[in-house]
PDB file of N, CA and C in Angstrom:
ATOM      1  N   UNK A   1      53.496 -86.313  54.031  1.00  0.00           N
ATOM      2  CA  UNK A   1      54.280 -85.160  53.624  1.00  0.00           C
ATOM      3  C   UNK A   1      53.423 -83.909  53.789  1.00  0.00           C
ATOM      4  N   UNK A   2      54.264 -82.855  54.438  1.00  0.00           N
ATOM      5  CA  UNK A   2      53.085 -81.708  54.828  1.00  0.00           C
ATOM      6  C   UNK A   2      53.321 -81.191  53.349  1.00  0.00           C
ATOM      7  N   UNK A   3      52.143 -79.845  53.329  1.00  0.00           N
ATOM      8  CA  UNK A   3      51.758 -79.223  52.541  1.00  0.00           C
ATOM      9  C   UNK A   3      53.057 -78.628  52.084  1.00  0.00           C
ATOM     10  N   UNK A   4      54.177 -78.048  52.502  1.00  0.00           N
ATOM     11  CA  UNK A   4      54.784 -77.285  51.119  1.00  0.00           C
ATOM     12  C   UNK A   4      56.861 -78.181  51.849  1.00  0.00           C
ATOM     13  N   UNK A   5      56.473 -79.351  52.481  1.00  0.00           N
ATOM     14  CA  UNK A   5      57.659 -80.301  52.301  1.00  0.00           C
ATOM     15  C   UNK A   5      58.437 -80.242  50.966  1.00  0.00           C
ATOM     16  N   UNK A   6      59.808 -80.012  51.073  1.00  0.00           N
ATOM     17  CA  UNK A   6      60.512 -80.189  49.859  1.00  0.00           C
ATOM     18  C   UNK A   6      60.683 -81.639  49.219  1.00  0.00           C
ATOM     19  N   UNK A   7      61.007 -82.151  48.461  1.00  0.00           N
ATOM     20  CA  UNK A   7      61.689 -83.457  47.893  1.00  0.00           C
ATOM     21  C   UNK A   7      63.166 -83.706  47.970  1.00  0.00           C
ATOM     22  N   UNK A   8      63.257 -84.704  48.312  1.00  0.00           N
ATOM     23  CA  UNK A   8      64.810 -84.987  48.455  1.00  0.00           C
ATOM     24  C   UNK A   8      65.544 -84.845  46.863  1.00  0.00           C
ATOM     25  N   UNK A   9      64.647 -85.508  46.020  1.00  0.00           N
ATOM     26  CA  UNK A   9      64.941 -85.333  44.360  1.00  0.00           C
ATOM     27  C   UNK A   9      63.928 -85.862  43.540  1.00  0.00           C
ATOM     28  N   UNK A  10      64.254 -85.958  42.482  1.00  0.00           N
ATOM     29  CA  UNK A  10      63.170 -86.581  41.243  1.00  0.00           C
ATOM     30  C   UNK A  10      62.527 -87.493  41.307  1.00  0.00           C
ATOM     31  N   UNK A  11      63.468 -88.624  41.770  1.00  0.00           N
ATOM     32  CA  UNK A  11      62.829 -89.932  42.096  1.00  0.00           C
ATOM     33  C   UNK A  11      61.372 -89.562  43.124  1.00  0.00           C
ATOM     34  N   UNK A  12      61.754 -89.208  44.152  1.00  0.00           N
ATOM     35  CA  UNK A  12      60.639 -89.227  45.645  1.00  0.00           C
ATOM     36  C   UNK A  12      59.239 -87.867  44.903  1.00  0.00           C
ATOM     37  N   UNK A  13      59.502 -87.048  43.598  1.00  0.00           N
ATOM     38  CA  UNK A  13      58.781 -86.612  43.241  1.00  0.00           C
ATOM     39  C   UNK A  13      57.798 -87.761  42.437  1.00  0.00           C
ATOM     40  N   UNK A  14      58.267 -88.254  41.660  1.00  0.00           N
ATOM     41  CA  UNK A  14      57.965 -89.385  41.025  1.00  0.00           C
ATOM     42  C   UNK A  14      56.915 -90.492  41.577  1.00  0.00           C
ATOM     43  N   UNK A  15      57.864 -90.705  42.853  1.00  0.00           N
ATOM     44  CA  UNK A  15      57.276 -91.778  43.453  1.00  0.00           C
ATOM     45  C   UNK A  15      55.519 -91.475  44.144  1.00  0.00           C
ATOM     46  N   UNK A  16      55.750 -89.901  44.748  1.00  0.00           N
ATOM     47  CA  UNK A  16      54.887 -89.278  45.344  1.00  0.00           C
ATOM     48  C   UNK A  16      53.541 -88.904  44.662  1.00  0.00           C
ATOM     49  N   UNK A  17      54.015 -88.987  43.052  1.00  0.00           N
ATOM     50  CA  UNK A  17      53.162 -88.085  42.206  1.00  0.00           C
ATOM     51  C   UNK A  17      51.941 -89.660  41.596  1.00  0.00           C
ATOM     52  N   UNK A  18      52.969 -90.789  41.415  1.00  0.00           N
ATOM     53  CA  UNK A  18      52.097 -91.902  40.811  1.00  0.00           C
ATOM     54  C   UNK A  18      51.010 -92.243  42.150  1.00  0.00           C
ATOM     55  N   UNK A  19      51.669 -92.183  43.821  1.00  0.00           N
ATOM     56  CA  UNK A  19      50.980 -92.372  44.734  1.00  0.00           C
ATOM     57  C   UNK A  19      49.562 -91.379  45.028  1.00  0.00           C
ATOM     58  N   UNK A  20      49.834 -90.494  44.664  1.00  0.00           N
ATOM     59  CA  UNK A  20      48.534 -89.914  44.822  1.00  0.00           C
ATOM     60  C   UNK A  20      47.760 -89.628  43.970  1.00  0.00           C
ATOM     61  N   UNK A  21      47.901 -90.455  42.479  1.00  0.00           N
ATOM     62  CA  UNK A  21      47.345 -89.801  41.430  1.00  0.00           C
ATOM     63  C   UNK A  21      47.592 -88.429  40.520  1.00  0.00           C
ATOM     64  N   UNK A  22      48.796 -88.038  40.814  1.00  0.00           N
ATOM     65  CA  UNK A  22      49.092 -86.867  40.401  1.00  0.00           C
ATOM     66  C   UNK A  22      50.142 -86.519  38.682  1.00  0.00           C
ATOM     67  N   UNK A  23      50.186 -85.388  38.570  1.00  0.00           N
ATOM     68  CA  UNK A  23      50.657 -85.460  37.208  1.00  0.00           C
ATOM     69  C   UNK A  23      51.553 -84.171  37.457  1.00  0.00           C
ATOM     70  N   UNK A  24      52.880 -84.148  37.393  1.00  0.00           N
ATOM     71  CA  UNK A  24      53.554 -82.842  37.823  1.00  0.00           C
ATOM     72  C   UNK A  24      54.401 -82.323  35.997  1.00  0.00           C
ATOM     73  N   UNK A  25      54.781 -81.394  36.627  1.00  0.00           N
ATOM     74  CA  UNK A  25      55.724 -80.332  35.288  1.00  0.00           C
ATOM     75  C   UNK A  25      56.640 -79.678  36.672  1.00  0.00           C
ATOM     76  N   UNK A  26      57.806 -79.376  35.945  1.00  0.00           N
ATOM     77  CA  UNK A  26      58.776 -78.791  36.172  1.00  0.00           C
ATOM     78  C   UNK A  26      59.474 -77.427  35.643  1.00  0.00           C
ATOM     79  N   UNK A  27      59.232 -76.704  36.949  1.00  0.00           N
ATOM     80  CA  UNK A  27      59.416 -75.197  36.726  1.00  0.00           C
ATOM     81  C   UNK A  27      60.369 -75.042  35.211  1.00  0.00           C
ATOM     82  N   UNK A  28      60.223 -74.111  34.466  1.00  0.00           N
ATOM     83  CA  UNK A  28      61.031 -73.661  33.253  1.00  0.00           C
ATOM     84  C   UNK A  28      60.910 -74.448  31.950  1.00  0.00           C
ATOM     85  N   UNK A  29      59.453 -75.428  32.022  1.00  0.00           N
ATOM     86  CA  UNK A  29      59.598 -76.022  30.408  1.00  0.00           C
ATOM     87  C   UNK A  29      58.122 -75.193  30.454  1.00  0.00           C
ATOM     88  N   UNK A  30      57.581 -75.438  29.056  1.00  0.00           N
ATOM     89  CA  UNK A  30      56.354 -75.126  28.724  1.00  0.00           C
ATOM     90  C   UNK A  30      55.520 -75.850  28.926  1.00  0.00           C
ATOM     91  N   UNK A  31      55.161 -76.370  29.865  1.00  0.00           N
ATOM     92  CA  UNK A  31      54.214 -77.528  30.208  1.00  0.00           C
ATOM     93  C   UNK A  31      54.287 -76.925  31.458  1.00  0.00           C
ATOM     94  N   UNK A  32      54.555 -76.491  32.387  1.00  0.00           N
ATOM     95  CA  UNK A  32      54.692 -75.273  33.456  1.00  0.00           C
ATOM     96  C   UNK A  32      54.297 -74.443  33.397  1.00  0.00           C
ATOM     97  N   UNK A  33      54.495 -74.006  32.287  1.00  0.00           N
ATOM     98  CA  UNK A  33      53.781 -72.394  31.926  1.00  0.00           C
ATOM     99  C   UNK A  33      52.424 -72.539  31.870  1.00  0.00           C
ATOM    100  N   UNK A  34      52.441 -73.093  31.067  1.00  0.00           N
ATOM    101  CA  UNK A  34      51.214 -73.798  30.361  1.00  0.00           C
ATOM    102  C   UNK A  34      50.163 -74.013  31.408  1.00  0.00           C
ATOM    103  N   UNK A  35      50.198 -74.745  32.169  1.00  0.00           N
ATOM    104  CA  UNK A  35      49.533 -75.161  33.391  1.00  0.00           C
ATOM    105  C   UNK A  35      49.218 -73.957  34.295  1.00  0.00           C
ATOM    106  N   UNK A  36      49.948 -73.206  34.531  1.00  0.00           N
ATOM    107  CA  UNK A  36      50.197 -72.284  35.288  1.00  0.00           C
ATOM    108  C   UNK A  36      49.420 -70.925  35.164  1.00  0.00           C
ATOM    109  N   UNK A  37      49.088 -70.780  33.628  1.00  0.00           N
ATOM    110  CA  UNK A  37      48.426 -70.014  33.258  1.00  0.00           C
ATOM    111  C   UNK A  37      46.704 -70.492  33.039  1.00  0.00           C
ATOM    112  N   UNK A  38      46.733 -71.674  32.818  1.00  0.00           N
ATOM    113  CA  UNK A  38      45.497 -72.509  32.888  1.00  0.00           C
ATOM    114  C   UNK A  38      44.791 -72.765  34.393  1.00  0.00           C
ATOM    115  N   UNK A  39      45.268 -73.060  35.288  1.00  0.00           N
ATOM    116  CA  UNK A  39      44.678 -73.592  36.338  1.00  0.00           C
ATOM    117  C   UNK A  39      44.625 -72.632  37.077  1.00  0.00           C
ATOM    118  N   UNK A  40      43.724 -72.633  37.845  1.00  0.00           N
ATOM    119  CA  UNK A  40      43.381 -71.920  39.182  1.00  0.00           C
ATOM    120  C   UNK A  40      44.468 -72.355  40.195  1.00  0.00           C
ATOM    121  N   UNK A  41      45.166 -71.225  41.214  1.00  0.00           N
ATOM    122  CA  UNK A  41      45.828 -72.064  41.985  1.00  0.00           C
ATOM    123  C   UNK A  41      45.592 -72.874  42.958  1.00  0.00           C
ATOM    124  N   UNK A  42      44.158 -72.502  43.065  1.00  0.00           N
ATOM    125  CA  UNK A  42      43.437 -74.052  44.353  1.00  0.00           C
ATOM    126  C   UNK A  42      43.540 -75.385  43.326  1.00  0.00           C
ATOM    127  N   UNK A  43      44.389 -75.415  42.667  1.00  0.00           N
ATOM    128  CA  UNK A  43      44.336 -76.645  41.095  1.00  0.00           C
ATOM    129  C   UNK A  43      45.208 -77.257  41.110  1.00  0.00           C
ATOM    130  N   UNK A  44      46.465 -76.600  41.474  1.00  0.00           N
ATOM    131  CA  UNK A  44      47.913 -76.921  41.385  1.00  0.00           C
ATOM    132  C   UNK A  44      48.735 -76.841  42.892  1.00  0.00           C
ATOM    133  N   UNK A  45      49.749 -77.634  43.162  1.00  0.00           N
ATOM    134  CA  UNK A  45      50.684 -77.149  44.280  1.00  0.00           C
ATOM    135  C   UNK A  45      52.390 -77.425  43.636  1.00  0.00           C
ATOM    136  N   UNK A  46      52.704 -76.072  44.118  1.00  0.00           N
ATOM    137  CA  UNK A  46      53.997 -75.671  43.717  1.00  0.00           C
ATOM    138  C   UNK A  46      54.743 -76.268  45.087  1.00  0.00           C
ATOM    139  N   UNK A  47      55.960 -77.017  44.808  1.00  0.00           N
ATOM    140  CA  UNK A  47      56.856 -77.595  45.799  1.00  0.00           C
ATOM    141  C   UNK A  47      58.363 -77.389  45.401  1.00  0.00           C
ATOM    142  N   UNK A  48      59.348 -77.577  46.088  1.00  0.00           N
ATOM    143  CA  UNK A  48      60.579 -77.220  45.771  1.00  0.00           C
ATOM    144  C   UNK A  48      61.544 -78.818  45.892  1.00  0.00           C
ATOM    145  N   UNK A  49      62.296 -79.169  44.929  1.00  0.00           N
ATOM    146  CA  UNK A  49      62.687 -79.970  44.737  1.00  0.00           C
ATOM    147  C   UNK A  49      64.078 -80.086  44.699  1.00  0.00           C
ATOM    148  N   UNK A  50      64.844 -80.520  45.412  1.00  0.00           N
ATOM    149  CA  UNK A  50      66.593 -80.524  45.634  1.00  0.00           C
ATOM    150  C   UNK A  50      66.733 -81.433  43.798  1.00  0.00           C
ATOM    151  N   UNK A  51      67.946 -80.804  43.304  1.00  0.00           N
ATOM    152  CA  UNK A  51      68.712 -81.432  42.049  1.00  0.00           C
ATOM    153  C   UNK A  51      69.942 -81.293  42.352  1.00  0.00           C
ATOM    154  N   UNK A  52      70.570 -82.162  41.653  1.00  0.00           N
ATOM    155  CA  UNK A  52      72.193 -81.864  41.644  1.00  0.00           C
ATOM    156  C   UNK A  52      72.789 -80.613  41.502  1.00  0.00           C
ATOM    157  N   UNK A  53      71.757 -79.562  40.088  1.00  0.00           N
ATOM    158  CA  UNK A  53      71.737 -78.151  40.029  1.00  0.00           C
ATOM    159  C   UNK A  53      71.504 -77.537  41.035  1.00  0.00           C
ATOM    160  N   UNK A  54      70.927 -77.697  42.309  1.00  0.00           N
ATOM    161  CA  UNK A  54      70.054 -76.653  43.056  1.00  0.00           C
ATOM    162  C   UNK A  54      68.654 -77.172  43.074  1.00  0.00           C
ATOM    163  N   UNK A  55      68.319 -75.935  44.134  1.00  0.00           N
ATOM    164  CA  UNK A  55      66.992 -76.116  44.067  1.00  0.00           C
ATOM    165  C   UNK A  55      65.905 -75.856  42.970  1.00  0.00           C
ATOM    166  N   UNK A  56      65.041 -76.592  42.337  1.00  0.00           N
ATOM    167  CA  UNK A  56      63.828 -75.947  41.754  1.00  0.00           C
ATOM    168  C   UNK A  56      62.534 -76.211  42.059  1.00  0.00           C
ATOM    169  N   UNK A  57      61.675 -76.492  41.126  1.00  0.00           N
ATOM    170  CA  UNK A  57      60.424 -76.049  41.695  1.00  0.00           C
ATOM    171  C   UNK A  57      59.342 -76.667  40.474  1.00  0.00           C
ATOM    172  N   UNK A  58      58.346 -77.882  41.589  1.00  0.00           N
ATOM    173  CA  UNK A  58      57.688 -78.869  40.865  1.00  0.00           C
ATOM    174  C   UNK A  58      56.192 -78.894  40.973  1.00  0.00           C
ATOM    175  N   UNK A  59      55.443 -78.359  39.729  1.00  0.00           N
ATOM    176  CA  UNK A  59      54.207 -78.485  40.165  1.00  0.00           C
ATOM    177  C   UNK A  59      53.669 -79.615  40.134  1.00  0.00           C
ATOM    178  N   UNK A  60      52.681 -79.841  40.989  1.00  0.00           N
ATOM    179  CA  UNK A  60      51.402 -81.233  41.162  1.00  0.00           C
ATOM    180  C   UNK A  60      49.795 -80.634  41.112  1.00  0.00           C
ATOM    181  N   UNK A  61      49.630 -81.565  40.068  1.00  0.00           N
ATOM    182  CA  UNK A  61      48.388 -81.447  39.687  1.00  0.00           C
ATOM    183  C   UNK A  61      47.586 -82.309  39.085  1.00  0.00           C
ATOM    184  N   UNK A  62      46.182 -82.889  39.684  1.00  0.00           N
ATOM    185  CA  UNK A  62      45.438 -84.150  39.540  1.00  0.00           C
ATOM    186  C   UNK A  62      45.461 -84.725  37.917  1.00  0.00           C
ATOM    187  N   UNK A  63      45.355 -85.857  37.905  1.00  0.00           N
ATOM    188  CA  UNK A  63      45.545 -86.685  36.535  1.00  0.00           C
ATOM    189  C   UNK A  63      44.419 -86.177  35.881  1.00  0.00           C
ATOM    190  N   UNK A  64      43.255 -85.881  36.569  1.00  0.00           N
ATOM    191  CA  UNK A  64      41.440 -86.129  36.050  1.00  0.00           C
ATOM    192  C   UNK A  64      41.710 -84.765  35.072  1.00  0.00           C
ATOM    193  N   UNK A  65      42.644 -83.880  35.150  1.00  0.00           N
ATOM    194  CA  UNK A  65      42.917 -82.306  34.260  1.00  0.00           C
ATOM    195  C   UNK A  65      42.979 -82.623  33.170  1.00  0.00           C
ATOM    196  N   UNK A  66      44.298 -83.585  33.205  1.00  0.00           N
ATOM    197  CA  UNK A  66      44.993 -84.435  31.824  1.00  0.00           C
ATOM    198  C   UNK A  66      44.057 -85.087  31.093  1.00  0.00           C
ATOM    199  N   UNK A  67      43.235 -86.126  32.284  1.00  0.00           N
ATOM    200  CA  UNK A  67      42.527 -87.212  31.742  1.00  0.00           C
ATOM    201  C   UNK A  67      41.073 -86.107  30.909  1.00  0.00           C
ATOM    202  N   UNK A  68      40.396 -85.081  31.619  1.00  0.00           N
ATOM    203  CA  UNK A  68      39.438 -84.353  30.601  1.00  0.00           C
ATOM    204  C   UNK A  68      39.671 -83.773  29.317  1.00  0.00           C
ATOM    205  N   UNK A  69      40.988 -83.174  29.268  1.00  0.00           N
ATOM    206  CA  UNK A  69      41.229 -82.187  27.861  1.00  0.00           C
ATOM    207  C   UNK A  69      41.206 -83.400  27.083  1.00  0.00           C
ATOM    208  N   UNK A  70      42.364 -84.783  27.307  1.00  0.00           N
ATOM    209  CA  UNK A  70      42.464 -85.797  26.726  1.00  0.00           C
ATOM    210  C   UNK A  70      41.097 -86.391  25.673  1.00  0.00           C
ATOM    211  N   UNK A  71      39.834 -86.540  26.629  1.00  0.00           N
ATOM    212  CA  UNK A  71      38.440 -86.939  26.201  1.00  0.00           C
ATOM    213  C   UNK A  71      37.624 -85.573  25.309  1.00  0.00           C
ATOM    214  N   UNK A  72      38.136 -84.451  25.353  1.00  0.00           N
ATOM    215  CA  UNK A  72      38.001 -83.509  24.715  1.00  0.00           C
ATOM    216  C   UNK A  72      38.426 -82.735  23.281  1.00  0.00           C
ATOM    217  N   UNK A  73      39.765 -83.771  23.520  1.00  0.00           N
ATOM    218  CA  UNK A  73      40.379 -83.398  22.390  1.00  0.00           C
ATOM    219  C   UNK A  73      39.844 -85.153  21.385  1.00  0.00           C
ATOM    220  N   UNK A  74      38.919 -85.788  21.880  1.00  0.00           N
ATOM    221  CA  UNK A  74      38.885 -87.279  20.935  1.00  0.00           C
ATOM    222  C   UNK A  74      38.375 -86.375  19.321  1.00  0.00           C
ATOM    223  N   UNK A  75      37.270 -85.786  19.655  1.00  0.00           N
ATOM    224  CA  UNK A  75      36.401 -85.758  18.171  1.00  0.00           C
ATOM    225  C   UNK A  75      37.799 -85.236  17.427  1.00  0.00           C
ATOM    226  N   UNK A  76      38.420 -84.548  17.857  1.00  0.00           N
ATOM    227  CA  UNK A  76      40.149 -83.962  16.806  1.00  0.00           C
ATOM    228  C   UNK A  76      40.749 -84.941  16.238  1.00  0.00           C
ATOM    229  N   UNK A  77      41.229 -85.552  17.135  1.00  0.00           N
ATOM    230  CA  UNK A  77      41.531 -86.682  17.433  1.00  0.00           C
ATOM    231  C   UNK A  77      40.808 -87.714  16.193  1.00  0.00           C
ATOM    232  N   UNK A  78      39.428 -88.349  16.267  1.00  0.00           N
ATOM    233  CA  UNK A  78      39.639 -89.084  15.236  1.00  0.00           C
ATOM    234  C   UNK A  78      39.364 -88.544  13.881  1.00  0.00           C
ATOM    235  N   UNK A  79      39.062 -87.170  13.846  1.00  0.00           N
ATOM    236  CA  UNK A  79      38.825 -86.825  12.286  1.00  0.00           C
ATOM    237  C   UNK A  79      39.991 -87.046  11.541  1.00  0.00           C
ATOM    238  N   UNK A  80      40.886 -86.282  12.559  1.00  0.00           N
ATOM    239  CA  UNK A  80      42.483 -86.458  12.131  1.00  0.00           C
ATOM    240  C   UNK A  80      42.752 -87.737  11.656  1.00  0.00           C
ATOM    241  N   UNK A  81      42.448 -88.591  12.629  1.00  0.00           N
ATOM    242  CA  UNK A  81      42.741 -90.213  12.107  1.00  0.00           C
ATOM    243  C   UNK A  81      41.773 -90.927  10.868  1.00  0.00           C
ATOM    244  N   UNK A  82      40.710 -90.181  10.719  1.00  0.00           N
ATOM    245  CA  UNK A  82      40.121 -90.788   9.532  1.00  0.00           C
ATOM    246  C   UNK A  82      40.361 -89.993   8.266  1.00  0.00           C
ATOM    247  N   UNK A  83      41.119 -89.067   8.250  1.00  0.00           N
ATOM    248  CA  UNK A  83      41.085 -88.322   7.027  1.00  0.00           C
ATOM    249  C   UNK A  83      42.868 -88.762   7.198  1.00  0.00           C
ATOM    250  N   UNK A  84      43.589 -89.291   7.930  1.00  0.00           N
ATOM    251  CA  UNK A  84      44.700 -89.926   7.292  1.00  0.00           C
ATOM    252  C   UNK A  84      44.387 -91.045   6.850  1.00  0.00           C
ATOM    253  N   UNK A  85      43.769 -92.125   7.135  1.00  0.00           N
ATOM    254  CA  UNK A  85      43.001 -93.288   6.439  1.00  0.00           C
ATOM    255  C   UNK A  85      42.452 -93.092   5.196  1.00  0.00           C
ATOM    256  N   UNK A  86      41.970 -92.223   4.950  1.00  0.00           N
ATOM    257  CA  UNK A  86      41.202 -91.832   3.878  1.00  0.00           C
ATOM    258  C   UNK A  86      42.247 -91.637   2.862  1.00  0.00           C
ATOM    259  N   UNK A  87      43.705 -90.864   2.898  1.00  0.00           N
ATOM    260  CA  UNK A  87      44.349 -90.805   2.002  1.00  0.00           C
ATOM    261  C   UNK A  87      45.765 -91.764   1.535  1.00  0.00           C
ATOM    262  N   UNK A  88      45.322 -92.918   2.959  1.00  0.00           N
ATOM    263  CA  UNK A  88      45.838 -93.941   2.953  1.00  0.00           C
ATOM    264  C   UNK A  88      45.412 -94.756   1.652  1.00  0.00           C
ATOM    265  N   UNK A  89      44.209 -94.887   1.458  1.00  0.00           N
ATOM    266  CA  UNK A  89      43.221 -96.051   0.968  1.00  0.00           C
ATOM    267  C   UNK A  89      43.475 -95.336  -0.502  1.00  0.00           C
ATOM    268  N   UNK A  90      43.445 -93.866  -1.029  1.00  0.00           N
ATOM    269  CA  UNK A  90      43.462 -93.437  -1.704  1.00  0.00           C
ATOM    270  C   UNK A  90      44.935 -94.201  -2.687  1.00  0.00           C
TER     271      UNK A  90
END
């Protein structure tokens, strides 16, 4: 698939995105924005995607993004979980 190829629909986004390791959002939620304002655009690729609605517009962007904040957010992550334990036991 060349560089700015459309998608036939969701599915072939889908399919495309688990094949290359990728992790997409869809133009107009906050997880779009979000991204959008975060990443550099050598980070992300914006593609256009046929829907039953029309056309919109699907970003792709590597799992390893997801997978770092993920390992970043652990120490949160388990304080949170030990200070609900804690008032578990209580």
């Amino acid at each position: 698939m060349d560089n700015q190829a459309e998608f036939a629909d969701h599915v072939e986004v889908h399919e495309y995105a688990r094949a290359h390791g990728l992790e997409y959002a869809w133009e107009g939620t906050a997880q779009f924005a979000k991204r959008k304002r975060q990443l550099a655009p050598e980070q992300y690729e914006l593609r256009p995607v046929r829907t039953k609605r029309g056309v919109t517009t699907v970003m792709l962007f590597s799992q390893a993004i997801t997978r770092a904040e993920w390992e970043a957010d652990a120490p949160r992550r388990d304080a949170l979980a030990a200070k609900r334990a804690a008032r578990r036991a209580r």
